[in-house]
PDB file of N, CA and C in Angstrom:
ATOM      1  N   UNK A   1     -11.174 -10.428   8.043  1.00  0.00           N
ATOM      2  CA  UNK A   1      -9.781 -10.726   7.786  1.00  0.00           C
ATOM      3  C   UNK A   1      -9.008  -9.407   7.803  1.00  0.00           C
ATOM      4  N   UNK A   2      -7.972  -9.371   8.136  1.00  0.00           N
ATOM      5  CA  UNK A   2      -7.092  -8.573   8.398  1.00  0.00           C
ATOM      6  C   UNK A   2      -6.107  -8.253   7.228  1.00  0.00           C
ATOM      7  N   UNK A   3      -5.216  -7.475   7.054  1.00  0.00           N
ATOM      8  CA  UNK A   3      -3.967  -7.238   5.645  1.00  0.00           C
ATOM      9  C   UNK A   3      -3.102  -8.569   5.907  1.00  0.00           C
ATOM     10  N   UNK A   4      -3.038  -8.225   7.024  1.00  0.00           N
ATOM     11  CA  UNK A   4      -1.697  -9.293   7.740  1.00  0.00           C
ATOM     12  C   UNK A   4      -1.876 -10.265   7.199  1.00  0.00           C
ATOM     13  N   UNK A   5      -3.008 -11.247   7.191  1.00  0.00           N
ATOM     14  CA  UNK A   5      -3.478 -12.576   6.915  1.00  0.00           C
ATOM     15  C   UNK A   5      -3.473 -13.154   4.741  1.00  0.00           C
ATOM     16  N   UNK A   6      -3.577 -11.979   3.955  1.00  0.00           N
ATOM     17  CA  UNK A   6      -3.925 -11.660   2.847  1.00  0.00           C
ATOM     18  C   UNK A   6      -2.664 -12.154   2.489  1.00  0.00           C
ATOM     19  N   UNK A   7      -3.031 -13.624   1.356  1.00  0.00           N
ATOM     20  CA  UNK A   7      -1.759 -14.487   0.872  1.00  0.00           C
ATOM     21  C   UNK A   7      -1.384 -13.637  -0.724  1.00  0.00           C
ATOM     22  N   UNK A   8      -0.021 -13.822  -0.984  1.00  0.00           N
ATOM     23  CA  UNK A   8       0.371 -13.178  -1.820  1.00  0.00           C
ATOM     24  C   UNK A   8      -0.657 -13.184  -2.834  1.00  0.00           C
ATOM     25  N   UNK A   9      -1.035 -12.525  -3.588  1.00  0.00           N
ATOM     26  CA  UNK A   9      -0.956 -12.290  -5.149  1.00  0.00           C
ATOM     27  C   UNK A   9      -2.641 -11.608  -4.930  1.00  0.00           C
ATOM     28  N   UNK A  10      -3.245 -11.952  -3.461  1.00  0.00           N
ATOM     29  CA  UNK A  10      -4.560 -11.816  -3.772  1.00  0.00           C
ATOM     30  C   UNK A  10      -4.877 -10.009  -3.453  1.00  0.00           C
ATOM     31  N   UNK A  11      -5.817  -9.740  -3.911  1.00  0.00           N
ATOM     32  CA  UNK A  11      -6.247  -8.562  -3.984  1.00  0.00           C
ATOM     33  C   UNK A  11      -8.015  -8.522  -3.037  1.00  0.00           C
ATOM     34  N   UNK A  12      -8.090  -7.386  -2.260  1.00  0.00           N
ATOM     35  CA  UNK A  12      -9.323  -7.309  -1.578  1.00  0.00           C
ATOM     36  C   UNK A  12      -9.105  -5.788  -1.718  1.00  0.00           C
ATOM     37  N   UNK A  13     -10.240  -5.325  -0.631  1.00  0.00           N
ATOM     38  CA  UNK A  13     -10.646  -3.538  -0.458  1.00  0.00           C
ATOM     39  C   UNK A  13     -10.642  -3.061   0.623  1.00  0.00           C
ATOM     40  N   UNK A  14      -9.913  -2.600   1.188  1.00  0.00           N
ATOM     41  CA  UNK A  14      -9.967  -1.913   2.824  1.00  0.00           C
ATOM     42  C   UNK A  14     -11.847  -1.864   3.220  1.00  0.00           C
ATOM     43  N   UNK A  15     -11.950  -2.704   4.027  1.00  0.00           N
ATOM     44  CA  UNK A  15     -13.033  -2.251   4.588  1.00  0.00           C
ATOM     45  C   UNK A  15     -12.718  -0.889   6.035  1.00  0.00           C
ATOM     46  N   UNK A  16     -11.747  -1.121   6.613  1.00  0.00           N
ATOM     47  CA  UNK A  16     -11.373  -0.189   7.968  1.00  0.00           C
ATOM     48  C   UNK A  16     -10.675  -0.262   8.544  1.00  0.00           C
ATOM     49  N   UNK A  17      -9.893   1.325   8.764  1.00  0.00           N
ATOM     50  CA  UNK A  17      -8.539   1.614   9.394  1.00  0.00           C
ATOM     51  C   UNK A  17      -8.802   1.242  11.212  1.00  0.00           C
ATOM     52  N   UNK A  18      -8.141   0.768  11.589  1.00  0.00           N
ATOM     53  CA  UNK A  18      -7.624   0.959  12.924  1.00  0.00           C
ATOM     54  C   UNK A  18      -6.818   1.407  13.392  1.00  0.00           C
ATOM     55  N   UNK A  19      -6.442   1.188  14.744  1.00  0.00           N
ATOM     56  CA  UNK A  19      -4.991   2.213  15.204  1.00  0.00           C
ATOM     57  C   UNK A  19      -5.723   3.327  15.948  1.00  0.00           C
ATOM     58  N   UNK A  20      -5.041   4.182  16.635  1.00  0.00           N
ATOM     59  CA  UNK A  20      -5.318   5.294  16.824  1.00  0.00           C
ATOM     60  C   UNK A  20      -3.760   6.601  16.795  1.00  0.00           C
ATOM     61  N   UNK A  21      -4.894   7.947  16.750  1.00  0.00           N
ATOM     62  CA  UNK A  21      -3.709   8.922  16.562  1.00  0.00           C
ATOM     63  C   UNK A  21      -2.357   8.480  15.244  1.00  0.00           C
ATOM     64  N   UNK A  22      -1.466   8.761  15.614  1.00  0.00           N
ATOM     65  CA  UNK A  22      -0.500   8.946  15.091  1.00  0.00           C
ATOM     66  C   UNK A  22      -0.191   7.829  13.712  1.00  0.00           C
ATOM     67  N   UNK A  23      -1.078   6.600  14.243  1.00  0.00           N
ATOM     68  CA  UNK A  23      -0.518   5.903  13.720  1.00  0.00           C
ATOM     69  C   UNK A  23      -1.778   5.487  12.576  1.00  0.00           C
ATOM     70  N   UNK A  24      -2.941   5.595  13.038  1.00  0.00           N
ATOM     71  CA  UNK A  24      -3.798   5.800  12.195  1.00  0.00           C
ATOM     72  C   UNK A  24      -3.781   6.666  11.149  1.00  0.00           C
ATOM     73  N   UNK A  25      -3.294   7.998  11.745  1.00  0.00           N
ATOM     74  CA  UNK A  25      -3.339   9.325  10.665  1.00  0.00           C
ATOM     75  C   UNK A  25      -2.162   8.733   9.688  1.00  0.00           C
ATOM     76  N   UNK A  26      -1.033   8.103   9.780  1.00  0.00           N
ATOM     77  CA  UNK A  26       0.192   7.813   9.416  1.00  0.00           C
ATOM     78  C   UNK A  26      -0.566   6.627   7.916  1.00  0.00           C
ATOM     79  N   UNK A  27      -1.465   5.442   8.608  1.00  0.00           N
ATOM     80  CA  UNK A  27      -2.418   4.709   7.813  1.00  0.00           C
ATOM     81  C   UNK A  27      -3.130   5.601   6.829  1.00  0.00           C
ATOM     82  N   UNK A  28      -3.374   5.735   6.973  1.00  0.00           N
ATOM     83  CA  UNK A  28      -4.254   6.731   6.320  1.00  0.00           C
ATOM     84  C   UNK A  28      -3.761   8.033   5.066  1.00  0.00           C
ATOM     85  N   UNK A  29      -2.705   8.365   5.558  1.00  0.00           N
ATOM     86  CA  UNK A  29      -1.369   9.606   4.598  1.00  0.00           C
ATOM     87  C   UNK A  29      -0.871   8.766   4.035  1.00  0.00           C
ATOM     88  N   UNK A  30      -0.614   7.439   3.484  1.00  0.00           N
ATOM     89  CA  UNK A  30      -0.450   6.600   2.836  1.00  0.00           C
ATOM     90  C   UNK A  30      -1.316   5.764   1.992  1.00  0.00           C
ATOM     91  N   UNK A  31      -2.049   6.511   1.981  1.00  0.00           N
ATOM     92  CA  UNK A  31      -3.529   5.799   1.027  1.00  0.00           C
ATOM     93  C   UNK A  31      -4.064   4.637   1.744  1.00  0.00           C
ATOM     94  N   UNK A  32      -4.163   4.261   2.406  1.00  0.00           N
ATOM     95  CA  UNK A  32      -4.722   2.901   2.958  1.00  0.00           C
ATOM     96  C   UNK A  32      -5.925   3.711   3.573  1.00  0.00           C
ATOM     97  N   UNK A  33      -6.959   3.566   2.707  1.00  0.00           N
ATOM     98  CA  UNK A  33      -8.381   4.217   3.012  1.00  0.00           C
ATOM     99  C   UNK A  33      -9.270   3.391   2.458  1.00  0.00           C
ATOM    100  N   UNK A  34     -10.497   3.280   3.460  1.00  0.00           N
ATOM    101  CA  UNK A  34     -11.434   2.478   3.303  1.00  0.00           C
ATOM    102  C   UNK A  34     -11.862   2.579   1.535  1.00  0.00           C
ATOM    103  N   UNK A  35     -12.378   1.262   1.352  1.00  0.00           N
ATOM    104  CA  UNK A  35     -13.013   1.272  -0.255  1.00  0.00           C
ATOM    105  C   UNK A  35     -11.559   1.019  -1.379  1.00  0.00           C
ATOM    106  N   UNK A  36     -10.184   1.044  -0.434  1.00  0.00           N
ATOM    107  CA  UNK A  36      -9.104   1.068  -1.306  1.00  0.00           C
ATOM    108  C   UNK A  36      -8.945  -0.245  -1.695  1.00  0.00           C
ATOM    109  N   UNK A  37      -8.297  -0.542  -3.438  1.00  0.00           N
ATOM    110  CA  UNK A  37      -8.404  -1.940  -3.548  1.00  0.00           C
ATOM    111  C   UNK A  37      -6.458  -2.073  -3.036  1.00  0.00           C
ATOM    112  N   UNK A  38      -6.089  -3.469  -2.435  1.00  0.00           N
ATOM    113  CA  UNK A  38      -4.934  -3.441  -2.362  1.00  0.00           C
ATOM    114  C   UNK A  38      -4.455  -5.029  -2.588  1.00  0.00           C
ATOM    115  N   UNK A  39      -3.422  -5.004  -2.966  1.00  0.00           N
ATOM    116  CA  UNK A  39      -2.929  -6.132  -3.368  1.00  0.00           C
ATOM    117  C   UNK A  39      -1.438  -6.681  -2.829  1.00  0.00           C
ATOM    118  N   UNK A  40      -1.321  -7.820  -2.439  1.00  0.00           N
ATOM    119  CA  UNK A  40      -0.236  -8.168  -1.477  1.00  0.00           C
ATOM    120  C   UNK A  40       1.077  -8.630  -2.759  1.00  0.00           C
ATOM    121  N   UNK A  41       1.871  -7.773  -3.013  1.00  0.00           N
ATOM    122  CA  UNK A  41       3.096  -8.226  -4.049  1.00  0.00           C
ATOM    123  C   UNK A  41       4.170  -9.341  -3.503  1.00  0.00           C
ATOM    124  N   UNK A  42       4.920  -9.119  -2.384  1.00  0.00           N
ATOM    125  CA  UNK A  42       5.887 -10.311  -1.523  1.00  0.00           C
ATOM    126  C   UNK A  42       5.973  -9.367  -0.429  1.00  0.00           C
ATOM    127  N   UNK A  43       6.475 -10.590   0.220  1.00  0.00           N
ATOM    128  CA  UNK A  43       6.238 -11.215   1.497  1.00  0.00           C
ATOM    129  C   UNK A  43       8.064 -11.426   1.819  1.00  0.00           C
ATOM    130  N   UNK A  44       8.570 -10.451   2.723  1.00  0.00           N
ATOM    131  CA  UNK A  44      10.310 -10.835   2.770  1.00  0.00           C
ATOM    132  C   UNK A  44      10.410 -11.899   3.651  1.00  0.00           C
ATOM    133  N   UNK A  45      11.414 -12.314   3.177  1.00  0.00           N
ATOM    134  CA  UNK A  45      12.159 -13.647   3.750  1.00  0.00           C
ATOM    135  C   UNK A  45      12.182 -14.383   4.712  1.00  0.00           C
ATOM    136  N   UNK A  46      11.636 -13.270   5.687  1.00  0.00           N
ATOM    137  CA  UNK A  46      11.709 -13.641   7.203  1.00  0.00           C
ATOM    138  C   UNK A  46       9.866 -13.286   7.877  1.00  0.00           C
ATOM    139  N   UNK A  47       9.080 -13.278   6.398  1.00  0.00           N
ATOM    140  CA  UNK A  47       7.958 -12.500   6.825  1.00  0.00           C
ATOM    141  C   UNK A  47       7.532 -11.288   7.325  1.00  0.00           C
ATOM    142  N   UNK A  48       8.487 -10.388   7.424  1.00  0.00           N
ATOM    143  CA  UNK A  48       8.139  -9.182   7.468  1.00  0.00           C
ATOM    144  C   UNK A  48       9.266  -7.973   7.460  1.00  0.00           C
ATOM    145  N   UNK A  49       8.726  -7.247   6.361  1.00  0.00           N
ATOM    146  CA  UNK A  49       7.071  -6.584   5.948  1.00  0.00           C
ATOM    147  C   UNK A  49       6.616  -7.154   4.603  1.00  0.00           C
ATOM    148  N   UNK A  50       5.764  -6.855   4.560  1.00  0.00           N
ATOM    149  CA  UNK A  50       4.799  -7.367   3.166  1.00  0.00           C
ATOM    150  C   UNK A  50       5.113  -6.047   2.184  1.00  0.00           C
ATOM    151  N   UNK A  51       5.028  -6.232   0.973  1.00  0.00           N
ATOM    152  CA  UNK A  51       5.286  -4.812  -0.206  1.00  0.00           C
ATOM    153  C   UNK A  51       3.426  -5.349  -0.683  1.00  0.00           C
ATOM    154  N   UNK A  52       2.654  -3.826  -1.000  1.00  0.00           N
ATOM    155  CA  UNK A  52       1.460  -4.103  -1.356  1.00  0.00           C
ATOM    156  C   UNK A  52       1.747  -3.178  -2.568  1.00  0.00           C
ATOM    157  N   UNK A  53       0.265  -3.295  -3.421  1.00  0.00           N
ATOM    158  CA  UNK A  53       0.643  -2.445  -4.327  1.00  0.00           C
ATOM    159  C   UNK A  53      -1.097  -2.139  -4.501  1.00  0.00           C
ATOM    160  N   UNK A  54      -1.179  -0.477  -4.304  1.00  0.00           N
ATOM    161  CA  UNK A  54      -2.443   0.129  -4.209  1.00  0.00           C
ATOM    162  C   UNK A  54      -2.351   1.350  -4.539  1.00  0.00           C
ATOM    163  N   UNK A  55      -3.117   2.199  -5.252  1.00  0.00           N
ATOM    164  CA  UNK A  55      -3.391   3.204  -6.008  1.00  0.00           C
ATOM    165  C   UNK A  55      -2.305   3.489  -7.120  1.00  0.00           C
ATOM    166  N   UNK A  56      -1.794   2.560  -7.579  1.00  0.00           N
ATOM    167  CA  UNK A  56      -0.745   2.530  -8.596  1.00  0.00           C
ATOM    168  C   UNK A  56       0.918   2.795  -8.279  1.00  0.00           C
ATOM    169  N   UNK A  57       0.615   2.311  -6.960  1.00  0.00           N
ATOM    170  CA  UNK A  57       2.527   2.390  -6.404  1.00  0.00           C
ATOM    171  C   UNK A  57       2.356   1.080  -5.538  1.00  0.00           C
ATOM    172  N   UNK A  58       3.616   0.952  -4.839  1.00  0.00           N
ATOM    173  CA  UNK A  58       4.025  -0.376  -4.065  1.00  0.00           C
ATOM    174  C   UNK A  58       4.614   0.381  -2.909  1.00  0.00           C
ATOM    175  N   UNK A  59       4.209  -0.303  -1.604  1.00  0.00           N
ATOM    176  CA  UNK A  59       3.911   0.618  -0.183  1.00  0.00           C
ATOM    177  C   UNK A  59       4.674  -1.149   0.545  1.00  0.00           C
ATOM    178  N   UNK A  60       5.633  -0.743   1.673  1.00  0.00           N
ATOM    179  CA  UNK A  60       5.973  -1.886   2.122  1.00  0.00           C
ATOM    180  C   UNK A  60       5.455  -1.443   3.353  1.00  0.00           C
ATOM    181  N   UNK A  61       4.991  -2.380   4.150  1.00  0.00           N
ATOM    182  CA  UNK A  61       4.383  -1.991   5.780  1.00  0.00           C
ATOM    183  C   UNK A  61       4.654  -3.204   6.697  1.00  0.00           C
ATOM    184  N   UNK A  62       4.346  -2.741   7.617  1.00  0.00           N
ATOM    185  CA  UNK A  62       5.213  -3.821   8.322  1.00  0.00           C
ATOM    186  C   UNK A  62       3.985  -4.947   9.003  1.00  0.00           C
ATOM    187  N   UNK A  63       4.095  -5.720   9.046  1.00  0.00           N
ATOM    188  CA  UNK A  63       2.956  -7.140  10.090  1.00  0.00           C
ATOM    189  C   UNK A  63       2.091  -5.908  11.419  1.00  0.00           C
ATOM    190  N   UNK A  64       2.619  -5.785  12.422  1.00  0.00           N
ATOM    191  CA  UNK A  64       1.762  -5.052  13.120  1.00  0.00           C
ATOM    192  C   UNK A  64       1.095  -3.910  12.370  1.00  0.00           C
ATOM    193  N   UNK A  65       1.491  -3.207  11.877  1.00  0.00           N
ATOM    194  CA  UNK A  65       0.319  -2.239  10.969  1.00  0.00           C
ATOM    195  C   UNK A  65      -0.503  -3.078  10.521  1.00  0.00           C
ATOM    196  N   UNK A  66       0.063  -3.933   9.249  1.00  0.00           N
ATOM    197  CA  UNK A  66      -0.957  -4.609   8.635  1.00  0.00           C
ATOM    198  C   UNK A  66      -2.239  -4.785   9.364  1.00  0.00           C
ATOM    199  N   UNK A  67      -1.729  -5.026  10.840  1.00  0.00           N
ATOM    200  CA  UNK A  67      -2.769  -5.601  11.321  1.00  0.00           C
ATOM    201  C   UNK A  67      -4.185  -5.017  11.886  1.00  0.00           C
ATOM    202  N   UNK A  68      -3.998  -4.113  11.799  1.00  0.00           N
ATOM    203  CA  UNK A  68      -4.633  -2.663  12.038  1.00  0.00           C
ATOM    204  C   UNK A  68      -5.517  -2.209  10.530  1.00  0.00           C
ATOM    205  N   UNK A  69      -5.705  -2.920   9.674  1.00  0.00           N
ATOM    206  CA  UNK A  69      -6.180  -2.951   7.973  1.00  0.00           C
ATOM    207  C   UNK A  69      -7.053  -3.716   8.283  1.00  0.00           C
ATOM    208  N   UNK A  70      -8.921  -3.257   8.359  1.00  0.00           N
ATOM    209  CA  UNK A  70      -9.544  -4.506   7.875  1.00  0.00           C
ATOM    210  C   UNK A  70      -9.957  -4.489   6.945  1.00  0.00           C
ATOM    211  N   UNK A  71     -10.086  -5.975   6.521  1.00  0.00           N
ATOM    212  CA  UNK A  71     -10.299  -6.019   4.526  1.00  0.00           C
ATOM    213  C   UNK A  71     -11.834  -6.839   4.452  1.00  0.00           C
ATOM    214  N   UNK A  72     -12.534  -6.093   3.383  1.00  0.00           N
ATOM    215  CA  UNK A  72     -13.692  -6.447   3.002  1.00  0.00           C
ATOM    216  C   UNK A  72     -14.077  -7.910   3.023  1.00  0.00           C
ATOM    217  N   UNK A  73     -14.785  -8.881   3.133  1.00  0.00           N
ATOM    218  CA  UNK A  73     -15.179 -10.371   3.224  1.00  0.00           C
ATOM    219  C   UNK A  73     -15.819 -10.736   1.497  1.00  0.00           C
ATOM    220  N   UNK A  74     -15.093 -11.433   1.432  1.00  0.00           N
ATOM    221  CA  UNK A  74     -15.680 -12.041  -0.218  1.00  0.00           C
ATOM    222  C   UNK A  74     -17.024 -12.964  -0.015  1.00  0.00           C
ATOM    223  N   UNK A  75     -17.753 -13.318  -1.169  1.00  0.00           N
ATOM    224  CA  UNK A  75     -18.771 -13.477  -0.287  1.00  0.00           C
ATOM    225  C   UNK A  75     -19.209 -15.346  -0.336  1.00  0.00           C
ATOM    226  N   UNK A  76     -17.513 -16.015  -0.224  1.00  0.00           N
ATOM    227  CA  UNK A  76     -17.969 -17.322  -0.165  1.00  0.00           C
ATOM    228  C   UNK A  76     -17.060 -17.092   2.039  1.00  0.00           C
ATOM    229  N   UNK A  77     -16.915 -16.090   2.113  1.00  0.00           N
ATOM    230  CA  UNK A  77     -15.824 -15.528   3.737  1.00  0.00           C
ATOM    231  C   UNK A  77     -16.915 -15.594   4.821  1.00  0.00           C
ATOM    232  N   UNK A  78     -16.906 -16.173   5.865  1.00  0.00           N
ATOM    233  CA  UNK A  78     -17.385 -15.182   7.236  1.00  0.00           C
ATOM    234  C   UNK A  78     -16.845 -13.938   7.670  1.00  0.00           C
ATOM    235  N   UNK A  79     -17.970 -13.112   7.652  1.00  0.00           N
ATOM    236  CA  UNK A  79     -16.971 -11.769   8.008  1.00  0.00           C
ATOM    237  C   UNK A  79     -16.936 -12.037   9.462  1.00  0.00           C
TER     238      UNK A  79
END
């Protein structure tokens, strides 16, 4: 599963950044690092961007990034 997909309120752990260059490094200078726990706060009006809230702040990002976030599999999930 992806960030993108992650319904409000729930919380998972970066399993792995994607992207490349610029935009990865950009992922990444923003705390979105593997093992990170993150949590989806809202979701704007029109669906995008999502506000998350991880390492003790709230980070808004937009749907295509998100999508580039993969998140750990719980273990009732197919990864």
């Amino acid at each position: 599963m992806t960030l993108d997909k992650l319904p409000v309120g729930q919380t998972r752990r970066i399993a792995a950044v994607g992207g490349q260059g610029a935009l990865r490094r950009r992922l990444l200078d923003m705390g979105l690092t593997p093992k990170t726990q993150v949590t989806v706060q809202k979701v704007a009006p029109m669906g995008d961007p999502i506000e998350l809230r991880l390492r003790g702040y709230e980070l808004t990002l937009r749907l295509d990034d998100a999508r580039e976030i993969a998140l750990e599999a719980t273990d009732g999930e197919a990864k």
